[in-house]
Protein backbone atom coordinates (compact mmCIF):
# COMPACT_ATOMS: atom_id res chain seq x y z
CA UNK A 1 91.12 131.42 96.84
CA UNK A 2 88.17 129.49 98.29
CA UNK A 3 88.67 126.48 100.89
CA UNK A 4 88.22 124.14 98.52
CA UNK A 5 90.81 125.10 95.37
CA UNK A 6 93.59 124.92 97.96
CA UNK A 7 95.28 121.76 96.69
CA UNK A 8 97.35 120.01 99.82
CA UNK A 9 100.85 118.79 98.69
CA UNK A 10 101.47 115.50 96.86
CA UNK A 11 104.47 113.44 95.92
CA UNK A 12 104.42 114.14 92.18
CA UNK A 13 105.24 117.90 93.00
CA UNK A 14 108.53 119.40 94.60
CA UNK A 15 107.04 120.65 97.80
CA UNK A 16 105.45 117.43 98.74
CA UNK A 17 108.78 115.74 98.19
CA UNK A 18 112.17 116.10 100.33
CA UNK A 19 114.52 116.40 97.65
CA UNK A 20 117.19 119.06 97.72
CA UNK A 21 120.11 120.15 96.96
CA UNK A 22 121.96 117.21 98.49
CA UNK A 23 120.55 114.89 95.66
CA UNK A 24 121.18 116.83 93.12
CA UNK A 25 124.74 116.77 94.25
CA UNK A 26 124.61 113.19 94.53
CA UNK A 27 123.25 112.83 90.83
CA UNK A 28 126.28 114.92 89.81
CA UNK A 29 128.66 112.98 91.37
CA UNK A 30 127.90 109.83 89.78
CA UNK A 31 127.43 111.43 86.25
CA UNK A 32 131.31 113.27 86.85
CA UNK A 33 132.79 109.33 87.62
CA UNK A 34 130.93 108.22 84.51
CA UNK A 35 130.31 104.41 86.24
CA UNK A 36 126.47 103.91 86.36
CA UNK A 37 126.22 100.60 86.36
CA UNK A 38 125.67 99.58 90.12
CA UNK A 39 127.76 96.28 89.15
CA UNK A 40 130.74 98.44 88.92
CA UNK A 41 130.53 101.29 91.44
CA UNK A 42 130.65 102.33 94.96
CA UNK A 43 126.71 104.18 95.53
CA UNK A 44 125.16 100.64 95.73
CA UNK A 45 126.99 99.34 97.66
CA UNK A 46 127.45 102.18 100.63
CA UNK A 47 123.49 102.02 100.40
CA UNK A 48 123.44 98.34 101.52
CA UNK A 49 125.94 99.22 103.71
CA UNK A 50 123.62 102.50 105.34
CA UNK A 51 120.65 100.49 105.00
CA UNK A 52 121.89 97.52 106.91
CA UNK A 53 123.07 100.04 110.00
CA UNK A 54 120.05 101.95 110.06
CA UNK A 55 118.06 98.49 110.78
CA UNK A 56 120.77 96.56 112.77
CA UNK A 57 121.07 93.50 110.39
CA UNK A 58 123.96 91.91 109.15
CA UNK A 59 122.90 92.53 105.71
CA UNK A 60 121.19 94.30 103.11
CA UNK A 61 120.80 93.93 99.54
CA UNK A 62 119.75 96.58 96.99
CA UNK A 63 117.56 96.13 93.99
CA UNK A 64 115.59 97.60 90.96
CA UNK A 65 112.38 98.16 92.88
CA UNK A 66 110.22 97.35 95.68
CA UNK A 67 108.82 94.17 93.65
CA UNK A 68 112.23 93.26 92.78
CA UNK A 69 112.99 93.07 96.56
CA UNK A 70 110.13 90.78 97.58
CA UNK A 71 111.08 88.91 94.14
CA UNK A 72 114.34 88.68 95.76
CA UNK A 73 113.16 87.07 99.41
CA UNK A 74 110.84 84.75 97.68
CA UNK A 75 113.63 83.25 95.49
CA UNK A 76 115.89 83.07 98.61
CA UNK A 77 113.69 81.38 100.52
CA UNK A 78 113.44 78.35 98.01
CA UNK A 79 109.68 78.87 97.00
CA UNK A 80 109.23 77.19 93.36
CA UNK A 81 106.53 75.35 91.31
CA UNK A 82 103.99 73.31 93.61
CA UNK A 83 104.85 75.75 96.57
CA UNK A 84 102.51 77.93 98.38
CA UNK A 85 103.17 81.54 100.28
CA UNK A 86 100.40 82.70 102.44
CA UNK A 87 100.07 86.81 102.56
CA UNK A 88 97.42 89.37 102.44
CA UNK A 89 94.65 90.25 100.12
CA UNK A 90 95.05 93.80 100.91
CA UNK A 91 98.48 95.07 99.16
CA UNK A 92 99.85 96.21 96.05
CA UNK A 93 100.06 93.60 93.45
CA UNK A 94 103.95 93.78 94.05
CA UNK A 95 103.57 91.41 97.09
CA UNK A 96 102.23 88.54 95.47
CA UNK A 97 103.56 89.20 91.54
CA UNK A 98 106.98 87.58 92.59
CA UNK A 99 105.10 84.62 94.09
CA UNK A 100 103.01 84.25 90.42
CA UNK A 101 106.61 84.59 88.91
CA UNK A 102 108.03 81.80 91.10
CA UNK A 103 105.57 79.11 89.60
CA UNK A 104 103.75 78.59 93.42
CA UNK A 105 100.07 79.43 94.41
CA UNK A 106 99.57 82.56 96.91
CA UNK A 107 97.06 81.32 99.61
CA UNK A 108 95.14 84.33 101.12
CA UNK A 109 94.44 84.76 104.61
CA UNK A 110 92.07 87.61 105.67
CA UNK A 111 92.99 90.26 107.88
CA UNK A 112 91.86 92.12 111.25
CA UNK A 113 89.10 94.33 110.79
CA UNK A 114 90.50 97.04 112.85
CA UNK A 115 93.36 98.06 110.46
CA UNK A 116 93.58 95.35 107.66
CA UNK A 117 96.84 93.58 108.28
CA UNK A 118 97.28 89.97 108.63
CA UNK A 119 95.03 88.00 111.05
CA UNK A 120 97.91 85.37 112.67
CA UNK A 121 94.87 82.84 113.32
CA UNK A 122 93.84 83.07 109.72
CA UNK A 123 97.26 82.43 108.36
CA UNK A 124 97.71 79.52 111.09
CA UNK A 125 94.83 78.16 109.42
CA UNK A 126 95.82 78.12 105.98
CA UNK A 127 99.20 76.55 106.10
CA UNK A 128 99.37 73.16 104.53
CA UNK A 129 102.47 71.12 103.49
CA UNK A 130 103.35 72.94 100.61
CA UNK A 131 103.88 76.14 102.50
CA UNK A 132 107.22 77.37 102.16
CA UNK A 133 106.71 81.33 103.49
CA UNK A 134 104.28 84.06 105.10
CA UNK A 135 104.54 87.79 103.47
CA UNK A 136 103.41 90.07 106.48
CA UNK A 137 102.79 93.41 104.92
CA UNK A 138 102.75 96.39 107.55
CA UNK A 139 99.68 97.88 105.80
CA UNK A 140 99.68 101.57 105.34
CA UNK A 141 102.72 101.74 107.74
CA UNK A 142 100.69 100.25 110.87
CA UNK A 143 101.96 97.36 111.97
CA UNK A 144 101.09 93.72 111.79
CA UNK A 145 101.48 91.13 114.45
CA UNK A 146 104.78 89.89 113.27
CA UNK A 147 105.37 88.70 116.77
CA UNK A 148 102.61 86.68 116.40
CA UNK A 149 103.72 85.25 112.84
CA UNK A 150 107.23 84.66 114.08
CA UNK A 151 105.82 81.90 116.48
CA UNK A 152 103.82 80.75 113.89
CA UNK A 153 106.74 80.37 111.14
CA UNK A 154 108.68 78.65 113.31
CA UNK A 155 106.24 76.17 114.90
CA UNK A 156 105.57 75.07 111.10
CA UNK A 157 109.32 75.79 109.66
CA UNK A 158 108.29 78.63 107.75
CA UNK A 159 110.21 81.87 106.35
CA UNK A 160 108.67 84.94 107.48
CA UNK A 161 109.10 88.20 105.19
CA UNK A 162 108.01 91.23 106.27
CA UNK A 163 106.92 93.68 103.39
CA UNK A 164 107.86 97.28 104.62
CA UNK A 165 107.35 99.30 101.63
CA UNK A 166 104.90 101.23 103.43
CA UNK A 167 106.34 101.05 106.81
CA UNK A 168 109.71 102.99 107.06
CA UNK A 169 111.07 103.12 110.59
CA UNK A 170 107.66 101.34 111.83
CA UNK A 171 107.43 100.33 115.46
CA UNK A 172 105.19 97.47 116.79
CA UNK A 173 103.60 98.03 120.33
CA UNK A 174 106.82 97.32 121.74
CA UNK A 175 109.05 99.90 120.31
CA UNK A 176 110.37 97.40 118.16
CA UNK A 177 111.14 98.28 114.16
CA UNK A 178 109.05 96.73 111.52
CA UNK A 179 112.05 94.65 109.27
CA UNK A 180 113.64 93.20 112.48
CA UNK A 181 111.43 90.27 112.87
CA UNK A 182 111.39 88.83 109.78
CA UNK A 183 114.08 86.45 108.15
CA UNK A 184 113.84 88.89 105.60
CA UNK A 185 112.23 92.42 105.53
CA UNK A 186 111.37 94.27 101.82
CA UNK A 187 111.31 97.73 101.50
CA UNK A 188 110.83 100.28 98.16
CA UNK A 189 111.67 103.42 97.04
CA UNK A 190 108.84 104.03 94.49
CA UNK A 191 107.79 107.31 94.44
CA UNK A 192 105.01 107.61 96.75
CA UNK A 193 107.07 105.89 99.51
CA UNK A 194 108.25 107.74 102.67
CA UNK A 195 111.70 108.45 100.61
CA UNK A 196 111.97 107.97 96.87
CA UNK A 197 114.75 107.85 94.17
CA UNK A 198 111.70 107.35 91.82
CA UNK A 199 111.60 103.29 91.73
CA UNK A 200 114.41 100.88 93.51
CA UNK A 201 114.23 97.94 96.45
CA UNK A 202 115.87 97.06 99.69
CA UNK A 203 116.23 93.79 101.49
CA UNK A 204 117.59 93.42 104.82
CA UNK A 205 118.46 90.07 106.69
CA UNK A 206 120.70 88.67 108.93
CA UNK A 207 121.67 84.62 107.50
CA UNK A 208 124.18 85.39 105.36
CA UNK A 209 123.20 82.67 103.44
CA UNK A 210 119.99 84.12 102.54
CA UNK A 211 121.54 87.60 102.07
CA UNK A 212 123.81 85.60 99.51
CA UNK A 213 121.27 83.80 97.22
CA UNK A 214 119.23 87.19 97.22
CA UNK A 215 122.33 88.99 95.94
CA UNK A 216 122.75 86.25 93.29
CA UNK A 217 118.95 86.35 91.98
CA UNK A 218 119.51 90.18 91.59
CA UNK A 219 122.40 90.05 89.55
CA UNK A 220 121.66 87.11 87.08
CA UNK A 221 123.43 84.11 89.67
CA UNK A 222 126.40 85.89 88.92
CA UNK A 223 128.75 86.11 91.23
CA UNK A 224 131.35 87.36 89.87
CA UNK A 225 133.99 85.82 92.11
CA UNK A 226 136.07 83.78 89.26
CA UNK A 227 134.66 84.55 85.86
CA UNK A 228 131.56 84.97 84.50
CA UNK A 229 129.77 82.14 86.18
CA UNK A 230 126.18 81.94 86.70
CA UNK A 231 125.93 79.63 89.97
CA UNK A 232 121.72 79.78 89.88
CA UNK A 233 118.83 81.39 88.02
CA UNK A 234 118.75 84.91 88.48
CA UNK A 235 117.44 87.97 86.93
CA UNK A 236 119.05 91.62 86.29
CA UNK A 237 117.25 93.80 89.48
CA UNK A 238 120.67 95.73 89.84
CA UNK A 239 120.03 99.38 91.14
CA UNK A 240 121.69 101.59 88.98
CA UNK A 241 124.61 104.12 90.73
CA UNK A 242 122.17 106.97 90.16
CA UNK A 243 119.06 105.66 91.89
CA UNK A 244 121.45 104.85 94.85
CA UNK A 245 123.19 108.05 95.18
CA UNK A 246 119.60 109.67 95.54
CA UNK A 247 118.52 106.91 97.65
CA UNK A 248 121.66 107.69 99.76
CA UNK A 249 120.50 111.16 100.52
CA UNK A 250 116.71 110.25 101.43
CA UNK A 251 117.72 107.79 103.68
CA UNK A 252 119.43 110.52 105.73
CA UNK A 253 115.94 112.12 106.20
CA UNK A 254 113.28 109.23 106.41
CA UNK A 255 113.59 109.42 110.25
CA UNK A 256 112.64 113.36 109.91
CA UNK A 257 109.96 112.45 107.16
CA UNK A 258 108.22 109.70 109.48
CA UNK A 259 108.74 112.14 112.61
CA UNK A 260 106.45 114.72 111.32
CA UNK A 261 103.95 112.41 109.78
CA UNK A 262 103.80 111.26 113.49
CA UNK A 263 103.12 114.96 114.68
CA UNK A 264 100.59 115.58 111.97
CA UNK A 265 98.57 112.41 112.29
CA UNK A 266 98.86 113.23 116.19
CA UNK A 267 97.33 116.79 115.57
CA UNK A 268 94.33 115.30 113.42
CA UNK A 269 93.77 112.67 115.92
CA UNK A 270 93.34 115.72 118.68
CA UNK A 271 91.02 117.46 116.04
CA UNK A 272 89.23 114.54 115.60
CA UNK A 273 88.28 114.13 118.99
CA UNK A 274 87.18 117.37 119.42
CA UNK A 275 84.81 117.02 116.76
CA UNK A 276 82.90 113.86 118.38
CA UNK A 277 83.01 111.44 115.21
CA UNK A 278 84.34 108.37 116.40
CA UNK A 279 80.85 106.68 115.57
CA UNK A 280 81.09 107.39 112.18
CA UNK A 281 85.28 108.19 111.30
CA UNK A 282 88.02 106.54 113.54
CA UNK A 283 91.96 106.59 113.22
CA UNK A 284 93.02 103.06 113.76
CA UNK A 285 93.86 102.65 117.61
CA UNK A 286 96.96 101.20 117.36
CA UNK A 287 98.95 104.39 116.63
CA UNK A 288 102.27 104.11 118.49
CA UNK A 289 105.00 103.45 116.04
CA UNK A 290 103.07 103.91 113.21
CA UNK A 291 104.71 105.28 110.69
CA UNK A 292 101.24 106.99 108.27
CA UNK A 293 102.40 106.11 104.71
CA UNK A 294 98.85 107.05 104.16
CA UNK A 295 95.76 108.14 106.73
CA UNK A 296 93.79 105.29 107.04
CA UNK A 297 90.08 106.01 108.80
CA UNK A 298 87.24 103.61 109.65
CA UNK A 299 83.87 104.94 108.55
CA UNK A 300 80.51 103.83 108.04
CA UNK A 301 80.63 103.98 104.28
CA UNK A 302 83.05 104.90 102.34
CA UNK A 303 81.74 105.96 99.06
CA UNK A 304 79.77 108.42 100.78
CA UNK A 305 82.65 109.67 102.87
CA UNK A 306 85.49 109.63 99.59
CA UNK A 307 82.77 111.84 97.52
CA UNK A 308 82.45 114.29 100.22
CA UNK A 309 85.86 115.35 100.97
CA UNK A 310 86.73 115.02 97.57
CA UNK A 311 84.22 117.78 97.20
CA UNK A 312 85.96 119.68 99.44
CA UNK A 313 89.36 119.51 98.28
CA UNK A 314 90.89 116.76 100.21
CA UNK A 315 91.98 113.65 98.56
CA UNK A 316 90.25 110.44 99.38
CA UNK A 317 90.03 107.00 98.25
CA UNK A 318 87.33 104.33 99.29
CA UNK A 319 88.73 101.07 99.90
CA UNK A 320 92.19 101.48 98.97
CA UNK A 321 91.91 98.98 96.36
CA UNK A 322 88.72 98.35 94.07
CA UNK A 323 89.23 94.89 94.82
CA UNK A 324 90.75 92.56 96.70
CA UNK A 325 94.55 90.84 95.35
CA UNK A 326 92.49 87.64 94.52
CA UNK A 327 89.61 89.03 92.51
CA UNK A 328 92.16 90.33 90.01
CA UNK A 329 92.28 88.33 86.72
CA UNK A 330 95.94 87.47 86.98
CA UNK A 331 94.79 85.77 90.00
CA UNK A 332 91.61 83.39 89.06
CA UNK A 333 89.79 80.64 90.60
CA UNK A 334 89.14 82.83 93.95
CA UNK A 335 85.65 82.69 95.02
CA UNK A 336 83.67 86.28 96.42
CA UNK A 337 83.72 85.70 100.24
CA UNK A 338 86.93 83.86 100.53
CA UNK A 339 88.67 87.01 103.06
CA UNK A 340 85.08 88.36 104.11
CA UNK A 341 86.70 90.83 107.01
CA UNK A 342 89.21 92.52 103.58
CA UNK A 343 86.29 92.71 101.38
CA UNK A 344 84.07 94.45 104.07
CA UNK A 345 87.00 97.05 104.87
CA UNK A 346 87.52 97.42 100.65
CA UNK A 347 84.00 97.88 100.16
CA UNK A 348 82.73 99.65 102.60
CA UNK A 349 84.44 100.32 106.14
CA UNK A 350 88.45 101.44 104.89
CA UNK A 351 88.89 105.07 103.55
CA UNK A 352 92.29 106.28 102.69
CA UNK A 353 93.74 109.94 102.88
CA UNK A 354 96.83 110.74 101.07
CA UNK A 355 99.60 112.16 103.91
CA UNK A 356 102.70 114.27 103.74
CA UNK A 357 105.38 115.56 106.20
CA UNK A 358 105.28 118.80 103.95
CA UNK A 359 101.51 119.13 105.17
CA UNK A 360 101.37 122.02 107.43
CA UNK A 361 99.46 122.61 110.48
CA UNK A 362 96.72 124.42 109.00
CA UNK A 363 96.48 121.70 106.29
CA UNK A 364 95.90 118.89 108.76
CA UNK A 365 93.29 121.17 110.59
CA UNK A 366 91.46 122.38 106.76
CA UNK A 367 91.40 118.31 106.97
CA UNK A 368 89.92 117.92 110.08
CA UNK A 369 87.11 120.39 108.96
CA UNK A 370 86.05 118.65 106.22
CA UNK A 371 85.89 115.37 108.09
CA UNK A 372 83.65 117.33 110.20
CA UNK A 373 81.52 118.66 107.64
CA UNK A 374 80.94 115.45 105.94
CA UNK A 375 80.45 113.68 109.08
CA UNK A 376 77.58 116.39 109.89
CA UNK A 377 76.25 115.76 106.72
């Protein structure tokens, strides 16, 4: 079979997933006690439990998906009508959604050119009196200067969440993991994430307080203590007993998953010198502790670079998004140029290559080729 035809592994096929028999086990377990319903079993709950030691906090709370779980840390953190929550322009439509949903205005500060996360001076900048919160997303599982936005939130009395959905077991510079900064950290288990039990969220915290309105917003304000009283507004985001018995399992191997992402993205980064394109294809050079949900390169125009490894067989997307969060039409009234750095890296400097722990070596070096054949061309 030519170079070309050779399709690399992806996450809607069984090899480019790390599901076994352990989850099917799982599954079969929870369909033998016949309880489902994460209200009334034991799954959900040891997954808070797991989640909350894998991280070190003194809490976690489990939800329907990733959007659920951000949905979750906005409502804990008070933000309503009139309020405003400062995050990225550069992120799934899950980050800001819950914001929309909470009746406040999401205020967009652009990012660092180098690797599209956050810029801490540009979020500094845009807090007024009616904000209530910052949503640092670790873009593509690199990490943001939460260090940075910690001083920041609490010079101004701010929450700080930190949306890990891409950034499972994330380091900053420091060794530190992404989710430990934050009052609350956000994480999903959609099915292109590191681990996946096909859709479902994770908070983590450590104010009990916060850990208990988030638990009350996920199941309706209910909380089921003395009757069926519902103590605030709240919507159903249970995780069902299935989705946490998978999740269960996949959180046993996320450390493995994000181990050999490392190794790979190491190997193309040695490739990649070799091959002299740093003028015209970079990695981003803050790679320690990343954790590579996806490859994110630097180029000098991205069109040009998606068509020609797509030619070749390799997955690419210019941009990442076609558009920046606020030029969507759920989100109106944002002016062209208001992040100029995002809409430079979405429309011409980001390019985005899918990545997999199930890629082997001679996968990440077939990828290295065609970077070098487009870059020659």
């Amino acid at each position: 079979m030519p170079q070309r035809e050779m399709p690399l592994p992806t996450v809607l096929e069984p090899r480019g997933r790390t599901i076994g028999e352990e989850e099917r086990a799982a599954v079969l377990r929870v369909l033998d006690s016949a309880v489902l319903c994460g209200a009334f079993g034991t799954e959900t709950r040891a997954l808070e439990a797991e989640m909350a030691a894998l991280y070190g906090r003194s809490g976690a709370v489990s939800s329907s998906s990733g959007t659920a779980a951000v949905h979750l840390a906005v409502a804990a953190a008070g933000v309503g009508p009139g309020d405003e929550v400062i995050t990225t322009p550069i992120s799934d439509f899950g980050t800001v959604a819950p914001v929309l949903a909470q009746g406040a205005r999401v205020v967009f500060a652009d990012v660092r050119p180098e690797d599209g996360n956050l810029d801490p001076d540009a979020v500094e900048a845009a807090i007024t009196p009616r904000t209530r919160a910052v949503i640092a997303v670790h873009l593509f599982g690199g990490a943001a200067d939460a260090g940075r936005l910690r001083e920041i939130c609490d010079r101004h009395g701010l929450l700080l969440i930190e949306d890990c959905a891409q950034a499972w077991l994330g380091e900053d510079a420091s060794g530190r993991l992404l989710g430990t900064v934050g009052d609350i950290a956000c994480f999903s288990l959609q099915q292109y994430k590191h681990i996946t039990a096909g859709d479902g969220g994770l908070c983590i915290a450590d104010d009990p307080e916060l850990t208990r309105r988030m638990r009350l917003f996920m199941d309706k304000g209910w909380d089921r203590a003395e009757g069926r009283i519902h103590r605030t507004m709240g919507l159903n985001y249970r995780m069902t007993e299935l989705v946490a018995a998978v999740a269960r399992v996949q959180l046993t191997r996320v450390a493995d998953v994000v181990r050999v992402r490392r190794e790979r993205a190491g190997r193309l980064a040695s490739a990649l010198d070799g091959l002299g394109l740093s003028a015209a294809a970079r990695m981003p050079e803050r790679r320690a502790g990343h954790a590579w949900w996806v490859m994110p390169l630097l180029v000098d125009d991205n069109s040009r670079w998606a068509k020609g490894l797509q030619e070749a067989g390799v997955p690419a997307l210019p941009g990442y998004l076609e558009r920046p969060l606020y030029a969507n039409p759920a989100l109106s009234g944002h002016p062209p140029g208001l992040c100029p750095r995002a809409e430079t890296l979405i429309d011409r400097t980001l390019l985005v290559l899918q990545w997999n722990e199930a890629y082997t070596e001679d996968d990440v070096d077939r990828i290295a080729r065609a970077l070098g054949e487009v870059g020659a061309g």
